[in-house]
N, C-alpha and C. Protein backbone atom coordinates (compact mmCIF):
# COMPACT_ATOMS: atom_id res chain seq x y z
N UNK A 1 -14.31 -0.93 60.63
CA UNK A 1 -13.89 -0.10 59.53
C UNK A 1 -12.37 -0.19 59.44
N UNK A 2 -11.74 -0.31 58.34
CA UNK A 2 -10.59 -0.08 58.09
C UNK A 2 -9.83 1.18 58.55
N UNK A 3 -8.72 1.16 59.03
CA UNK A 3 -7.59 2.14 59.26
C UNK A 3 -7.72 2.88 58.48
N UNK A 4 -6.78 2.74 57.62
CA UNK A 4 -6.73 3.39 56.20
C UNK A 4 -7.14 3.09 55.25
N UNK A 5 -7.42 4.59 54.65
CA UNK A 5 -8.58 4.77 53.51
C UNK A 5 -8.35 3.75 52.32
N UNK A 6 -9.79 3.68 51.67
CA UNK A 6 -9.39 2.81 50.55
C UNK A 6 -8.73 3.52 49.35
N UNK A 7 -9.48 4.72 49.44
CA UNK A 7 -8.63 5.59 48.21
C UNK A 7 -9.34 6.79 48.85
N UNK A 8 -8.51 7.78 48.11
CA UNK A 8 -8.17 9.42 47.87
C UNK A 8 -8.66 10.17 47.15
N UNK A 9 -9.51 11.13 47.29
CA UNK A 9 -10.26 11.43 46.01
C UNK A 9 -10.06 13.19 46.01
N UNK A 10 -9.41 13.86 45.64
CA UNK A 10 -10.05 15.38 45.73
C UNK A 10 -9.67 15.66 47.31
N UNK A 11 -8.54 15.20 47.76
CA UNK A 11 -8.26 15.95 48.92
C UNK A 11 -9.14 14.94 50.18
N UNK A 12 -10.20 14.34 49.73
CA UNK A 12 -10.79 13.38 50.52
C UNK A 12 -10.18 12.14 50.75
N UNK A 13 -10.45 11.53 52.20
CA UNK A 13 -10.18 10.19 52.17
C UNK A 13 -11.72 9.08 52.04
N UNK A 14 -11.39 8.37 51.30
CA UNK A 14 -12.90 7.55 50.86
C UNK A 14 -12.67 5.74 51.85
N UNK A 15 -14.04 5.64 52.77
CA UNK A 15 -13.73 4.44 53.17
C UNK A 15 -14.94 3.52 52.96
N UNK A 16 -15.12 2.99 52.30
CA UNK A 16 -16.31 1.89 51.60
C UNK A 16 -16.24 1.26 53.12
N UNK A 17 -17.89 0.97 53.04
CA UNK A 17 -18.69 0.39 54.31
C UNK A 17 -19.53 -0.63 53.13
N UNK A 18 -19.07 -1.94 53.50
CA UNK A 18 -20.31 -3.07 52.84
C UNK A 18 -20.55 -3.60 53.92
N UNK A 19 -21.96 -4.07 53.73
CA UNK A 19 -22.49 -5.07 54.22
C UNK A 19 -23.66 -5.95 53.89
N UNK A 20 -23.82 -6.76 54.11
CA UNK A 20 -25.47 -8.25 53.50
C UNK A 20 -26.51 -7.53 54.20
N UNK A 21 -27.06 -7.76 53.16
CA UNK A 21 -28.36 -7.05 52.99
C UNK A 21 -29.63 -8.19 53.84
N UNK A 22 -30.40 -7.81 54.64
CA UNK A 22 -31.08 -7.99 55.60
C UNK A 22 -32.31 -8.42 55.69
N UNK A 23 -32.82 -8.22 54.13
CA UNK A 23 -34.21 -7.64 53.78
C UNK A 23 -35.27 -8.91 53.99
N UNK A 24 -36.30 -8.99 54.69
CA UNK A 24 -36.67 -10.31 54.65
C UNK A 24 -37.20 -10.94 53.19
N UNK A 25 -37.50 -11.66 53.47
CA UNK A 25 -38.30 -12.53 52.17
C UNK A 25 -39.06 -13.53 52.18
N UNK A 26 -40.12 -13.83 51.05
CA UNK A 26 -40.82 -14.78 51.26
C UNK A 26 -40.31 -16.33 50.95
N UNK A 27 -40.38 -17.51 51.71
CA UNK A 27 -40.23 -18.51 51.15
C UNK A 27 -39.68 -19.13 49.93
N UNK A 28 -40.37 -18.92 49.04
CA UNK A 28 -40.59 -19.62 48.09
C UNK A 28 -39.76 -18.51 46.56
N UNK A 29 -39.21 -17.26 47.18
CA UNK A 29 -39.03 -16.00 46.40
C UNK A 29 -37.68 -16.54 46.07
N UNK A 30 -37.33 -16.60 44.66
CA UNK A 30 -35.64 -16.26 44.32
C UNK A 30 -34.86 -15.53 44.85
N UNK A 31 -33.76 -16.05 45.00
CA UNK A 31 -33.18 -14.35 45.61
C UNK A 31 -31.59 -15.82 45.68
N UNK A 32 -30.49 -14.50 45.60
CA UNK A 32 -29.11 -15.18 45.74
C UNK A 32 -28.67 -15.78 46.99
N UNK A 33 -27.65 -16.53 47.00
CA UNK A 33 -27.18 -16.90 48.71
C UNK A 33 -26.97 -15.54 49.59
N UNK A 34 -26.19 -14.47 48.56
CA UNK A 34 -25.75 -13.43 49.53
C UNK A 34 -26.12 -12.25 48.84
N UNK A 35 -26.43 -11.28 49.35
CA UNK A 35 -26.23 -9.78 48.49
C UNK A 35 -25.91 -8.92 49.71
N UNK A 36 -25.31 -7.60 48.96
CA UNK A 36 -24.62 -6.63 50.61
C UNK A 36 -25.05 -5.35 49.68
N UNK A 37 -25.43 -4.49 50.76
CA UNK A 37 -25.91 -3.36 50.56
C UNK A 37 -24.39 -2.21 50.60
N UNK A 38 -24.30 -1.21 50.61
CA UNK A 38 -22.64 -0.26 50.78
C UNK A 38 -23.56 1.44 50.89
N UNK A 39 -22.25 1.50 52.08
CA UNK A 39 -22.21 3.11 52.51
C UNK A 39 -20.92 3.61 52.23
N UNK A 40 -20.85 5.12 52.57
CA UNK A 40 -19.49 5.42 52.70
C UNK A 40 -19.12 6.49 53.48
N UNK A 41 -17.86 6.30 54.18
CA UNK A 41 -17.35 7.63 55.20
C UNK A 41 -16.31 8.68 54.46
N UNK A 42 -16.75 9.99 53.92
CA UNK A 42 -15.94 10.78 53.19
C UNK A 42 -15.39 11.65 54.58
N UNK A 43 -13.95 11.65 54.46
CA UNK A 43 -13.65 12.74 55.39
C UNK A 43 -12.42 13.30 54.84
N UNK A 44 -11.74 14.65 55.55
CA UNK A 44 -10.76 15.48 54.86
C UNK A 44 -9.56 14.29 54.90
N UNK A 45 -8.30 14.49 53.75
CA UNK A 45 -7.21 13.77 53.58
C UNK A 45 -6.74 13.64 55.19
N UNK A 46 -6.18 12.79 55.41
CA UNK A 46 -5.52 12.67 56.79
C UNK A 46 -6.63 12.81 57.54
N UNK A 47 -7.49 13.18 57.77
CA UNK A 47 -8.58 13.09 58.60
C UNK A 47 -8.99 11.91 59.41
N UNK A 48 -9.60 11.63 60.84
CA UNK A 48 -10.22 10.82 61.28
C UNK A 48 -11.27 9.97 60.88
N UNK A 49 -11.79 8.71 60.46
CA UNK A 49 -13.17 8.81 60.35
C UNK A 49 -14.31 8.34 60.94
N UNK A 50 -13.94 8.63 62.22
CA UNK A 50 -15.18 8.87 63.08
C UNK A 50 -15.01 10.05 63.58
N UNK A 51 -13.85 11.23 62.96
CA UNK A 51 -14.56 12.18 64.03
C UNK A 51 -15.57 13.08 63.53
N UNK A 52 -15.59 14.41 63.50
CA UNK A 52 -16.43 14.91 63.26
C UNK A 52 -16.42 15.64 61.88
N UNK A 53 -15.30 15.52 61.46
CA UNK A 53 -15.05 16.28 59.86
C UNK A 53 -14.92 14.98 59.08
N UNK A 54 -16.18 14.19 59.74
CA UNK A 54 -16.54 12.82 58.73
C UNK A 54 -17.82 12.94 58.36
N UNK A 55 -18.11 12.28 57.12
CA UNK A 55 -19.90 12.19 56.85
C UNK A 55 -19.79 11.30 56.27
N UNK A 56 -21.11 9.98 56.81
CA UNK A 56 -21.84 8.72 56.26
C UNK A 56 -22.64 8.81 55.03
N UNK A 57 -21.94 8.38 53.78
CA UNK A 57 -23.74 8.79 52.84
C UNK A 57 -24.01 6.83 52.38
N UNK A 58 -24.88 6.68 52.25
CA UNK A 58 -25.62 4.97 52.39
C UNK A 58 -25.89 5.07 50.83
N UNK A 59 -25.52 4.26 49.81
CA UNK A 59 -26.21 4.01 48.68
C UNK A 59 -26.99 3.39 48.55
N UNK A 60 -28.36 4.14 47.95
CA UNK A 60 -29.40 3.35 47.79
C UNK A 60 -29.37 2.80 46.74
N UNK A 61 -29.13 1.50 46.62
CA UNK A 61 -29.41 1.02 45.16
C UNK A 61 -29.55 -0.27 45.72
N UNK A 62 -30.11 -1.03 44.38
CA UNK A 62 -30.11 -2.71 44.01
C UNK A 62 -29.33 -3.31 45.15
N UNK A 63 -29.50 -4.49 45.93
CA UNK A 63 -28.38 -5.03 46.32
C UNK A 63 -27.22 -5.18 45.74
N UNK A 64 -26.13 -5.82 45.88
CA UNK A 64 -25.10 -6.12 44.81
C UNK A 64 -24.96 -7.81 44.93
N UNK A 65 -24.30 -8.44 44.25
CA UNK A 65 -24.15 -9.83 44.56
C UNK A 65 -23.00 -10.23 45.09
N UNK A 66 -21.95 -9.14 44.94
CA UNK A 66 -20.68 -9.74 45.62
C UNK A 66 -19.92 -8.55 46.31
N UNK A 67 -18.85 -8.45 47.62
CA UNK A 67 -18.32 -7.35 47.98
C UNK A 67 -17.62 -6.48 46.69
N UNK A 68 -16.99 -6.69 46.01
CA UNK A 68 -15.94 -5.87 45.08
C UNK A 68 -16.75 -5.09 44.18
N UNK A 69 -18.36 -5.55 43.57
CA UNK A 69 -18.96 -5.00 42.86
C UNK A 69 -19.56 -3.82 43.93
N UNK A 70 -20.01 -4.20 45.05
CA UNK A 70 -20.39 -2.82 45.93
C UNK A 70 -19.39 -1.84 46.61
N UNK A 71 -17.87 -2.25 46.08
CA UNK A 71 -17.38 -1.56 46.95
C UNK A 71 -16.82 -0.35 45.43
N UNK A 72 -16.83 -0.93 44.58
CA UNK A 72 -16.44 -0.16 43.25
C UNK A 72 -17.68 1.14 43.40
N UNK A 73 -18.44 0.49 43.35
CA UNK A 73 -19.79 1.14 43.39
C UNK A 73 -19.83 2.17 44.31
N UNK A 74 -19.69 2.05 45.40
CA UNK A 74 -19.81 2.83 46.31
C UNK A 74 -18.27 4.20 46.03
N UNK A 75 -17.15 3.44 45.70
CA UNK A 75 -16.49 4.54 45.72
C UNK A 75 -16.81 5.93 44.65
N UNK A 76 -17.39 4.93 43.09
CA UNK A 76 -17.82 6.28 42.58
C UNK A 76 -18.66 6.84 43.03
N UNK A 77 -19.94 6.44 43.75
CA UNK A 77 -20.92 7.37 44.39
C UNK A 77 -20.12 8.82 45.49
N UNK A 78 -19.06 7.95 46.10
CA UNK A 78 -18.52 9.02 46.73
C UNK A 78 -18.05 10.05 45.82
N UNK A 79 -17.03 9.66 44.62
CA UNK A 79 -16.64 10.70 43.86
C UNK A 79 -17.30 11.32 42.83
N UNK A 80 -18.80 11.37 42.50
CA UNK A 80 -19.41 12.00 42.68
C UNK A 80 -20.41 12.76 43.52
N UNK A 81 -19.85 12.49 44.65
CA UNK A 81 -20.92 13.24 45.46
C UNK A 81 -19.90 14.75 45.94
N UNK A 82 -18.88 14.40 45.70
CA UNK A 82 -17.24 15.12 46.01
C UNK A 82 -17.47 15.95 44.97
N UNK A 83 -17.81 15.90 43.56
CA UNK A 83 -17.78 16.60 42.53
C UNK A 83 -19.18 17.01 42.45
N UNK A 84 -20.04 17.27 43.10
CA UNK A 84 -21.36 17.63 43.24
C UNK A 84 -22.19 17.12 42.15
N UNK A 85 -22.35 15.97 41.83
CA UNK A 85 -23.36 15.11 40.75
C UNK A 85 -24.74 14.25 41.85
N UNK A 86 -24.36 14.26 42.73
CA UNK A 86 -25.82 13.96 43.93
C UNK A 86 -26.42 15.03 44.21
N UNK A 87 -27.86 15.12 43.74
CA UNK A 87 -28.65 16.03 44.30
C UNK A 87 -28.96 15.80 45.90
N UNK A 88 -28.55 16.75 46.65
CA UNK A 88 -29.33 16.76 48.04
C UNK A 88 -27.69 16.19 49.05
N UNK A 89 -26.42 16.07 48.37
CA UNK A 89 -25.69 15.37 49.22
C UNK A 89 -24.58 16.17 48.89
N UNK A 90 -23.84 16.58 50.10
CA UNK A 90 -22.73 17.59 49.94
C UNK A 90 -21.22 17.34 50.94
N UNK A 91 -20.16 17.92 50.55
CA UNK A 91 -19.14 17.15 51.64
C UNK A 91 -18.39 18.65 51.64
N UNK A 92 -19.45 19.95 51.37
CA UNK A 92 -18.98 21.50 51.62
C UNK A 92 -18.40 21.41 53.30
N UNK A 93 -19.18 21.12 53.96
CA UNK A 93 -18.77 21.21 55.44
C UNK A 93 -17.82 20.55 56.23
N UNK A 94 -16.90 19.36 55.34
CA UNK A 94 -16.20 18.59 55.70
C UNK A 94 -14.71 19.43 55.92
């Protein structure tokens, strides 16, 4: 994980987690050379992010086909999850 954050959101520091997606497949199935799946570590400004006033949320979606498209991706998921637009996902306790 990176040092420092990728961006700042609302007092939060936001750090995009990508990575290639794993998923097996059949033979003969289309599929691209690469796709990467993305998480993210929201924690308070200046904050650590592994310590404990950190939280992991994983986006479930589509693979992506390239890092920059999942990492865009992932940051708005964080800033809405910061502005409470995710049902079931909260960063109150951070």
């Amino acid at each position: 994980m990176d040092t420092y954050p990728s961006a700042t959101y609302k007092g939060y520091d936001l750090y995009p987690l990508v990575y290639r997606d794993t998923v097996e497949r059949a033979w003969r199935e289309p599929r691209p050379d690469r796709s990467f799946k993305a998480a993210v570590v929201i924690c308070r400004e200046g904050g650590r992010p592994e310590g404990e006033q950190a939280r992991t949320f994983r986006l479930n979606a589509t693979p992506w086909d390239n890092v920059g498209e999942a990492r865009r991706a992932v940051l708005r998921y964080a800033e809405d999850i910061i502005n409470g637009l995710v049902a079931g996902e909260s960063v109150v306790l951070l």
